[in-house]
C-alpha atoms as a PDB file:
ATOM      1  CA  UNK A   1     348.911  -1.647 119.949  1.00  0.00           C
ATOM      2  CA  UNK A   2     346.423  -4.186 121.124  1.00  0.00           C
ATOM      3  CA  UNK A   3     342.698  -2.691 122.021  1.00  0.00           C
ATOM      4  CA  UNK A   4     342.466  -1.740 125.527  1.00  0.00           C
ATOM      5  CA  UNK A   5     339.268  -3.030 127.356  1.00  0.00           C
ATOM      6  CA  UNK A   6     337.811  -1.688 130.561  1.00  0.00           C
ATOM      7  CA  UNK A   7     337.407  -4.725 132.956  1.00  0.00           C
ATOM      8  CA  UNK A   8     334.657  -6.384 132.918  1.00  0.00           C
ATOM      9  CA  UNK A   9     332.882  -6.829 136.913  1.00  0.00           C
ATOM     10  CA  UNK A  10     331.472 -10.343 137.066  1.00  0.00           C
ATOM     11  CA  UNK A  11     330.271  -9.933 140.307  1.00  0.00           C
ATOM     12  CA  UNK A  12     326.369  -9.524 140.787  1.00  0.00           C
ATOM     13  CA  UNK A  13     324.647  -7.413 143.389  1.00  0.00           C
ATOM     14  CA  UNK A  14     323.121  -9.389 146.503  1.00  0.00           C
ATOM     15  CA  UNK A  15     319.226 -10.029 145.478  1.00  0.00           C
ATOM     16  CA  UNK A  16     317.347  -9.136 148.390  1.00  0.00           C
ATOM     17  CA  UNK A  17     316.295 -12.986 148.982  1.00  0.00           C
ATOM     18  CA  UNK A  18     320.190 -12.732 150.304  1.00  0.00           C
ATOM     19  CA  UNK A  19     320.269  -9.715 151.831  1.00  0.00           C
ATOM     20  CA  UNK A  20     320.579  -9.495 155.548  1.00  0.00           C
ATOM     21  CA  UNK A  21     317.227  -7.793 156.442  1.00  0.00           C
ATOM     22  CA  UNK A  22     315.554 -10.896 154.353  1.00  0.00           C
ATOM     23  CA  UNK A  23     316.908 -13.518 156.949  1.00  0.00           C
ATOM     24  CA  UNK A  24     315.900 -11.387 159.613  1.00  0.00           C
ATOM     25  CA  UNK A  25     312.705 -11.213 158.220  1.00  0.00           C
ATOM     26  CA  UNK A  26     312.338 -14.730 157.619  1.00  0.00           C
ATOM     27  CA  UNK A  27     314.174 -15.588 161.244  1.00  0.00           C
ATOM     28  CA  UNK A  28     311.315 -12.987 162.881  1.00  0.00           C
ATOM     29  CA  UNK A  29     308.567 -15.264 160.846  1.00  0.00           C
ATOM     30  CA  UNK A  30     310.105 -18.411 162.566  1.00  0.00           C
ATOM     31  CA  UNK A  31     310.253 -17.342 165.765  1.00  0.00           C
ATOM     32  CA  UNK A  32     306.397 -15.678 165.950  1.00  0.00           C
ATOM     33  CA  UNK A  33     305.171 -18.803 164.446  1.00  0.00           C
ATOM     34  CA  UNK A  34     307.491 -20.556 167.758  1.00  0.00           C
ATOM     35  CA  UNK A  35     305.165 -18.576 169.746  1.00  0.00           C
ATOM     36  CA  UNK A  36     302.149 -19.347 168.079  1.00  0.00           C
ATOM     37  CA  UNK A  37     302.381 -23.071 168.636  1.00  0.00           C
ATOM     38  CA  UNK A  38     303.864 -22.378 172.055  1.00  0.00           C
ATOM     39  CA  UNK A  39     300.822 -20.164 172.891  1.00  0.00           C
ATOM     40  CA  UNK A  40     298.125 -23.116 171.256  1.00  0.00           C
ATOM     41  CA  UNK A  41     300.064 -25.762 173.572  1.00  0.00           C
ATOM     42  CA  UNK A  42     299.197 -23.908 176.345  1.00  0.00           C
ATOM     43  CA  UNK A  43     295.551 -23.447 175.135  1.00  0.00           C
ATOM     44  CA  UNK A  44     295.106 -26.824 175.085  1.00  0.00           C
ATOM     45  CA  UNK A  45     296.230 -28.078 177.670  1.00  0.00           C
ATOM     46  CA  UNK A  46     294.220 -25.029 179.743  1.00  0.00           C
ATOM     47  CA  UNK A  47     291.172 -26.543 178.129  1.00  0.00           C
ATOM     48  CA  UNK A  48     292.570 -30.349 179.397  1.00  0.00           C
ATOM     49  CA  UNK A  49     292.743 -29.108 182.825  1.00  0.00           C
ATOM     50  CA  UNK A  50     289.834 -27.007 183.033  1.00  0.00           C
ATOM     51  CA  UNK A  51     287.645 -30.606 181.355  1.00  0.00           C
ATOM     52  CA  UNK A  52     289.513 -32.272 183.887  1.00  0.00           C
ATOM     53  CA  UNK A  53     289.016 -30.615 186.921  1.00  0.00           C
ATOM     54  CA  UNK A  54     284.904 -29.662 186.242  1.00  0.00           C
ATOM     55  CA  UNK A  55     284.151 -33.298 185.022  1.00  0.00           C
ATOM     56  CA  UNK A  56     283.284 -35.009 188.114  1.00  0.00           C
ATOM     57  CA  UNK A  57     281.987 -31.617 189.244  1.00  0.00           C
ATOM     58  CA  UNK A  58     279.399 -32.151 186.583  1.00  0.00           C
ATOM     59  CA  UNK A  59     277.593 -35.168 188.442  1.00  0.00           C
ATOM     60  CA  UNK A  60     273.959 -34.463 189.283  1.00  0.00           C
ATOM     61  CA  UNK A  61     273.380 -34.745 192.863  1.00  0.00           C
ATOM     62  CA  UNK A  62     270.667 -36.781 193.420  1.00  0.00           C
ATOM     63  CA  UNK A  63     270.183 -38.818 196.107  1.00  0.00           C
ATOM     64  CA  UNK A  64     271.074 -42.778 196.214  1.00  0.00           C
ATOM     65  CA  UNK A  65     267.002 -43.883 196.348  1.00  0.00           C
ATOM     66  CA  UNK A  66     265.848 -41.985 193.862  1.00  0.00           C
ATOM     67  CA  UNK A  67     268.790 -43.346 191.378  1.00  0.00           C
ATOM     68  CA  UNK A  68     267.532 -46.939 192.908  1.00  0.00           C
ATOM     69  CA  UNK A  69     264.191 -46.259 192.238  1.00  0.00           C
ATOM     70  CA  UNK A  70     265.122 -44.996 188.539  1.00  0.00           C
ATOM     71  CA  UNK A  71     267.193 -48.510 187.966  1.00  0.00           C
ATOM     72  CA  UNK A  72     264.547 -50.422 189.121  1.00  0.00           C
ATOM     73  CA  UNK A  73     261.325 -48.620 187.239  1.00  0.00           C
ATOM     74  CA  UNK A  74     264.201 -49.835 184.255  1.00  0.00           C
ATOM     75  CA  UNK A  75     264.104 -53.293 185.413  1.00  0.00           C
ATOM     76  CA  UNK A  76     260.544 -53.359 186.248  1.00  0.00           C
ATOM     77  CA  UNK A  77     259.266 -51.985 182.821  1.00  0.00           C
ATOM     78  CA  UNK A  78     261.625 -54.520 180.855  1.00  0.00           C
ATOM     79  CA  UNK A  79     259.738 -57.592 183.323  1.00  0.00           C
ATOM     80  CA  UNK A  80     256.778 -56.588 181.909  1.00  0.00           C
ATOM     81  CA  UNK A  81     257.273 -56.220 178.390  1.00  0.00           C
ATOM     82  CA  UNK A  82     259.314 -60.329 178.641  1.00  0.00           C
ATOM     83  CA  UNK A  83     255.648 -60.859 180.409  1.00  0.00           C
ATOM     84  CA  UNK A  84     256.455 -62.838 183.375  1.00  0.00           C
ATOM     85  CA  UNK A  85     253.697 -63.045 185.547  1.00  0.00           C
ATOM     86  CA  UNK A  86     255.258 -64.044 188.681  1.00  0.00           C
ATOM     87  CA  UNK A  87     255.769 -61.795 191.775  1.00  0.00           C
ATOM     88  CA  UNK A  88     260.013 -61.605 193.176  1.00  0.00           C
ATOM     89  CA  UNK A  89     260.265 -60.514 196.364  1.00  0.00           C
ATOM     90  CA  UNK A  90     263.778 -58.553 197.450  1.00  0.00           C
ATOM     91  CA  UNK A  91     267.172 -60.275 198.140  1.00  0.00           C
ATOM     92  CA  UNK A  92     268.171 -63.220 196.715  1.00  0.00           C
ATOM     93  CA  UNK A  93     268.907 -66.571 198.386  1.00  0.00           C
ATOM     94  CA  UNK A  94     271.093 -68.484 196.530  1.00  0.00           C
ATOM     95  CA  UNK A  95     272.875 -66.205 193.110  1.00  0.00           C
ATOM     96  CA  UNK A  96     272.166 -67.955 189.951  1.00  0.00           C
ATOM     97  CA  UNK A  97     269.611 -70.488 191.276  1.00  0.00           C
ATOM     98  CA  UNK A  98     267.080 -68.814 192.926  1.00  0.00           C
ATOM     99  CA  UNK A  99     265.048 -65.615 192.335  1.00  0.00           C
ATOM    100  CA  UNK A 100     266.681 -62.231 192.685  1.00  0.00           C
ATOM    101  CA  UNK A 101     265.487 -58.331 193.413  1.00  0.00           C
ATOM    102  CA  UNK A 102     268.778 -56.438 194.639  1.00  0.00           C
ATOM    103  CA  UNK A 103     270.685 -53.568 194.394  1.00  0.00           C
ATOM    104  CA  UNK A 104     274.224 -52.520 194.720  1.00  0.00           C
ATOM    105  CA  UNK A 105     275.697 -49.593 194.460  1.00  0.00           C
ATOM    106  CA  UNK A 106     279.357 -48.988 192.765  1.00  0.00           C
ATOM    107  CA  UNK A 107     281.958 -46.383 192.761  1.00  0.00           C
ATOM    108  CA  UNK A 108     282.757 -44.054 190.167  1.00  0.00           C
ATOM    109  CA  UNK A 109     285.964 -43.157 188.229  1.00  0.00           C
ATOM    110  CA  UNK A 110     287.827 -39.877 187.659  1.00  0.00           C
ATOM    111  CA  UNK A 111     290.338 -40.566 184.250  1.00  0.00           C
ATOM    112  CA  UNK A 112     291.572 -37.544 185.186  1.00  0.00           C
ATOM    113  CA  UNK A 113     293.632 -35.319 182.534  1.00  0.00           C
ATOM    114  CA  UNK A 114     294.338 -37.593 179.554  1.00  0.00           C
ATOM    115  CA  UNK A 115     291.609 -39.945 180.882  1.00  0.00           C
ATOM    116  CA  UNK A 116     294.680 -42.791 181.960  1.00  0.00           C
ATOM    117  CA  UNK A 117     293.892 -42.704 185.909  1.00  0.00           C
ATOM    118  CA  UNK A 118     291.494 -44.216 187.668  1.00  0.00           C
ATOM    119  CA  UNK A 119     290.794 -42.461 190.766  1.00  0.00           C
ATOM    120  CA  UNK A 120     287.112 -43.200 192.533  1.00  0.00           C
ATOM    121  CA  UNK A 121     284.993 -39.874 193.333  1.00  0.00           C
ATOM    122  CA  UNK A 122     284.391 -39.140 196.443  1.00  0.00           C
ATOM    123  CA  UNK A 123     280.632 -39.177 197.492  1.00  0.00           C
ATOM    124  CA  UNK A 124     279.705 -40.378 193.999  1.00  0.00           C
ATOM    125  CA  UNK A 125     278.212 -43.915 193.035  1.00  0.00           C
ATOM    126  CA  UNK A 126     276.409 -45.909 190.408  1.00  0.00           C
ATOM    127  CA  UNK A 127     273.364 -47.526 191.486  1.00  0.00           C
ATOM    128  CA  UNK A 128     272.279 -51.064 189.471  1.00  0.00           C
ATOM    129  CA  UNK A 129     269.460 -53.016 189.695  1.00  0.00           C
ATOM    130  CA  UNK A 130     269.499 -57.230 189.445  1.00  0.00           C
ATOM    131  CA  UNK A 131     266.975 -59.286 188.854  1.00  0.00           C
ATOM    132  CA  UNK A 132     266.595 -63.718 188.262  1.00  0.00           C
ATOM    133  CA  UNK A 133     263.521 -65.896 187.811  1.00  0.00           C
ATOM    134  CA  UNK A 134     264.042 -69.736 187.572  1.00  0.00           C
ATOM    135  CA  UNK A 135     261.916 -72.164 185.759  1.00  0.00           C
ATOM    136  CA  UNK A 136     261.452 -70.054 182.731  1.00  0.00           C
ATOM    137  CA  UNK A 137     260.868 -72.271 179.644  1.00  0.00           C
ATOM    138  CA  UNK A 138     261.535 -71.092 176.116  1.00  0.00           C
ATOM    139  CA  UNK A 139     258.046 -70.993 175.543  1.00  0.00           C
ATOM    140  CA  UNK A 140     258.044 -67.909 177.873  1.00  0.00           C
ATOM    141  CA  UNK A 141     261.457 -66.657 177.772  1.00  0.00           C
ATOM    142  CA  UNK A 142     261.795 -66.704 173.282  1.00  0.00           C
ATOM    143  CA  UNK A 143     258.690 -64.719 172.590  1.00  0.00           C
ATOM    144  CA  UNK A 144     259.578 -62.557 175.261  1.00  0.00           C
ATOM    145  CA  UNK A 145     263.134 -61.519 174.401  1.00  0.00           C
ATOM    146  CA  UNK A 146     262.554 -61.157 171.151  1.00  0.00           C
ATOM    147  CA  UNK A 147     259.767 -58.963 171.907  1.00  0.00           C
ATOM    148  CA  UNK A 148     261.683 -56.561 174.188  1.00  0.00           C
ATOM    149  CA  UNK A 149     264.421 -56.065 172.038  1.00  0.00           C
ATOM    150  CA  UNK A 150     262.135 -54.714 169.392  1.00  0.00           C
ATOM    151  CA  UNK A 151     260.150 -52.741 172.287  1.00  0.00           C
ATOM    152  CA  UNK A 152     263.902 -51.225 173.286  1.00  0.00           C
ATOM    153  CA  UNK A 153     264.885 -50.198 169.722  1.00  0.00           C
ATOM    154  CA  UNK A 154     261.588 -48.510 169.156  1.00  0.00           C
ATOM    155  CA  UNK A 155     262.498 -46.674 172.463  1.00  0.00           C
ATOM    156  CA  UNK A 156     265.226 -45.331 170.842  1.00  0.00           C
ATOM    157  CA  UNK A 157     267.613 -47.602 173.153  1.00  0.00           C
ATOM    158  CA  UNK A 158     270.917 -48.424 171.480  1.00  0.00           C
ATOM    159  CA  UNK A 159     271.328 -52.488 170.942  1.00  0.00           C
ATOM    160  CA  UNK A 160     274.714 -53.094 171.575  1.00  0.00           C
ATOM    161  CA  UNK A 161     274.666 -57.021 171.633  1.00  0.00           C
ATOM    162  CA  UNK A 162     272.064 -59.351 170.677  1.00  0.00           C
ATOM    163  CA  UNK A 163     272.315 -63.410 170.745  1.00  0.00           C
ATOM    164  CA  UNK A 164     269.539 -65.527 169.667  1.00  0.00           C
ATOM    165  CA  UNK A 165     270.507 -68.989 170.947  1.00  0.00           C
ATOM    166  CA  UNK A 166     270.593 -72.299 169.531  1.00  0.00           C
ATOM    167  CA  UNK A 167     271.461 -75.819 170.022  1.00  0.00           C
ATOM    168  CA  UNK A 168     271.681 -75.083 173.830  1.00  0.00           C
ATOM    169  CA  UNK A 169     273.564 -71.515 173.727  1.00  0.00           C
ATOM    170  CA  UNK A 170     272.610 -68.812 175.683  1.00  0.00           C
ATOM    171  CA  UNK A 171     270.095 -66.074 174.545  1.00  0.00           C
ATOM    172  CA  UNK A 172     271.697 -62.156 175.536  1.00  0.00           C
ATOM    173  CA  UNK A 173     270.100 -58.673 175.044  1.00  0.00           C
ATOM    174  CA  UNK A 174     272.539 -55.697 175.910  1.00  0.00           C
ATOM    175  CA  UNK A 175     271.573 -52.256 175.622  1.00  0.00           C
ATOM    176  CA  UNK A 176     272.714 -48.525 176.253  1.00  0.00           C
ATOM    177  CA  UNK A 177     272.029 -45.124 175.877  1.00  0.00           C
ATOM    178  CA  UNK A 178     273.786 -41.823 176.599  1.00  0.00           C
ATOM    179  CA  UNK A 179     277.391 -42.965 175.169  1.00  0.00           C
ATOM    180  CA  UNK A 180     276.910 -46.028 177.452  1.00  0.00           C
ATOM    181  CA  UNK A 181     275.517 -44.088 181.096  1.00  0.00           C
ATOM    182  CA  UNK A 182     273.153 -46.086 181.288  1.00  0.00           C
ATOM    183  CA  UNK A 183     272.603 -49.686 180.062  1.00  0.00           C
ATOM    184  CA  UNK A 184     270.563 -53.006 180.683  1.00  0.00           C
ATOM    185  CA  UNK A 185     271.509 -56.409 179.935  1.00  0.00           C
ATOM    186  CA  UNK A 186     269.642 -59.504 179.597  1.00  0.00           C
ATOM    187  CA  UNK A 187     270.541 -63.425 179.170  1.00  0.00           C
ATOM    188  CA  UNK A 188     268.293 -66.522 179.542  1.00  0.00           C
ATOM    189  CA  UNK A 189     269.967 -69.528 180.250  1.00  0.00           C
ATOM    190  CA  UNK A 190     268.089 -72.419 178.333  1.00  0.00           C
ATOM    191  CA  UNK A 191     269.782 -75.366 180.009  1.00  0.00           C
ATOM    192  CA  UNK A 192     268.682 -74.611 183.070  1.00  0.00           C
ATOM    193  CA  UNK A 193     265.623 -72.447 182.570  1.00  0.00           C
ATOM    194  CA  UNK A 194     266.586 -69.133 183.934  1.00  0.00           C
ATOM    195  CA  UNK A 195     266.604 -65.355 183.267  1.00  0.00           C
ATOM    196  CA  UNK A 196     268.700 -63.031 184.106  1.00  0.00           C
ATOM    197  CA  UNK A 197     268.569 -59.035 183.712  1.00  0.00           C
ATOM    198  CA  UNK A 198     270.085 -56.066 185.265  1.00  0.00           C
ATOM    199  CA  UNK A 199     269.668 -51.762 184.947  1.00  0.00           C
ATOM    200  CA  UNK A 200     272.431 -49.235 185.903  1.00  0.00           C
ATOM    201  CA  UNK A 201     271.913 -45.998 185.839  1.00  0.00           C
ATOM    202  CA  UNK A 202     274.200 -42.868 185.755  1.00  0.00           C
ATOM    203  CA  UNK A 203     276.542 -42.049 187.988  1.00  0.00           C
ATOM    204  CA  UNK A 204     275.653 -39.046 190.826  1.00  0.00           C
ATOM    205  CA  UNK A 205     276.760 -37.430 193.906  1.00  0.00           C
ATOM    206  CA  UNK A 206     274.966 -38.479 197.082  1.00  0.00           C
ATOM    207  CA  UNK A 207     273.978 -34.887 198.520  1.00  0.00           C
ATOM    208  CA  UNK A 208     274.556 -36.317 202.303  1.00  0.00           C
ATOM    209  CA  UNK A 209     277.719 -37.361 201.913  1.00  0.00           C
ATOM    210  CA  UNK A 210     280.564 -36.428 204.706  1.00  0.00           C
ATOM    211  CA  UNK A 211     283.825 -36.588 204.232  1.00  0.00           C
ATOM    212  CA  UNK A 212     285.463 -39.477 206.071  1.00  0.00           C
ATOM    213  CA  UNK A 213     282.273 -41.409 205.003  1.00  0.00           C
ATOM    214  CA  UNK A 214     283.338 -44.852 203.378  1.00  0.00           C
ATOM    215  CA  UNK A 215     281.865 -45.139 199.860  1.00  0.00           C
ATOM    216  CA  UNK A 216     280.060 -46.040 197.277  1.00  0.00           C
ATOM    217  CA  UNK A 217     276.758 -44.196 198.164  1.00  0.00           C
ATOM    218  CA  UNK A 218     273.436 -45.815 198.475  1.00  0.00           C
ATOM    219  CA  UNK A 219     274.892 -49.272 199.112  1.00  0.00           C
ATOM    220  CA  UNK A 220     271.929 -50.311 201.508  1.00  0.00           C
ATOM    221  CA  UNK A 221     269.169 -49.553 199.753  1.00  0.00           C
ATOM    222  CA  UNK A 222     266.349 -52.663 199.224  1.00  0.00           C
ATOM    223  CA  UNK A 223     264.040 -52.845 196.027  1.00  0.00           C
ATOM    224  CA  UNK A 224     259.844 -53.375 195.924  1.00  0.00           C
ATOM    225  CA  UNK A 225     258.768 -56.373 194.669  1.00  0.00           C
ATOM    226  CA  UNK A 226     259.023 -56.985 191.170  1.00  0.00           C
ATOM    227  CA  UNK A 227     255.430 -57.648 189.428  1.00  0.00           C
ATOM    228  CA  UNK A 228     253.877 -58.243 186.318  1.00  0.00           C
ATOM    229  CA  UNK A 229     252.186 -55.021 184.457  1.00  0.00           C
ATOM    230  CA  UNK A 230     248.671 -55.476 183.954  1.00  0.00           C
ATOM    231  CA  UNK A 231     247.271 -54.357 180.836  1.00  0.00           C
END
């Protein structure tokens, strides 16, 4: 008679990889990392809001003539470093021909959560100061731009466009600090002999403003004269 052979039992035993209380394992592990990104989301955009809400909260409150008066101290230091000479008296008669001392006053912009609106604040504003002198030769105006843009980058003002011109172009100066806050700008036009510059300041919250008041802030304030700096 032919050997007889127990049967042989090809089938393995589950590894534990395969076993049931692996995938719940490994389903628990899915779903508590789920909640970890669900709970970060919400983090965030806690942190989004909370930016959002406190940012034009964050405004000094100072009020609209002492932001002029900051501007133009700006404007008045840069006259004397170009070393004009000449006296400007406030307003302007004719813009872009004549002399100029003015300010205005603009608004100022909430970009609310994800920084895409543009909503003005309430009671807050952005005070500039403008100034123009006519019949300014190169003689005057080279020497003198070139001289306060090295004056501004020693003051640790960030030079954000510079143009020497030539062959009839336009000499420019622009400047910033604090992320762009504040700035200053300056451009001489050669063909007709005249210099321009302007200072704007941060923006703030005007502490007597009412609601129902029509904005921006500080929009009536009028400038000193603008004079040389003795030595």
């Amino acid at each position: 008679m032919p050997d007889e052979t127990a049967p042989t039992n090809t089938t393995t035993a589950p590894t534990e990889s395969g076993s049931p209380a692996s995938a719940l394992r490994a389903l628990g592990c899915g779903c508590w990392g789920l909640v970890v990104l669900f709970v970060g989301a919400v983090l965030v955009l806690i942190v989004l809001f909370a930016s959002a809400s406190s940012g034009s909260a964050n405004l000094p409150r100072v009020a609209p003539e002492d932001m002029a008066s900051r501007a133009f101290q700006r404007s008045q230091e840069a006259y004397g470093v170009l070393g004009f000479e000449r006296s400007v008296k406030p307003g302007v008669e004719k813009v872009g021909v004549s002399t100029e001392n003015t300010f205005s006053s603009g608004f100022c912009y909430d970009g609310g959560l994800l920084g895409l609106d543009d909503k003005t604040v309430d009671g807050a504003y952005r005070m500039s100061h403008s100034w123009a002198l006519d019949r300014v030769p190169a003689s005057r105006a080279v020497p003198g731009i070139r001289r306060l843009h090295r004056h501004l980058e020693d003051d640790g003002w960030e030079v954000t466009s510079y143009r020497e011109g030539g062959k009839g172009k336009d000499w420019e100066l622009f400047v910033q600090r604090d992320g762009g806050d504040e700035r200053m700008s300056f451009t001489w036009f050669p063909d007709r002999e005249y210099f321009m510059g302007d200072a704007t300041v941060p923006c703030a919250y005007d502490p007597a403003w009412k609601d129902g008041d029509i904005g921006p802030a500080g929009d009536r304030q009028v400038p000193p004269r603008l004079r040389a700096l003795r030595a």
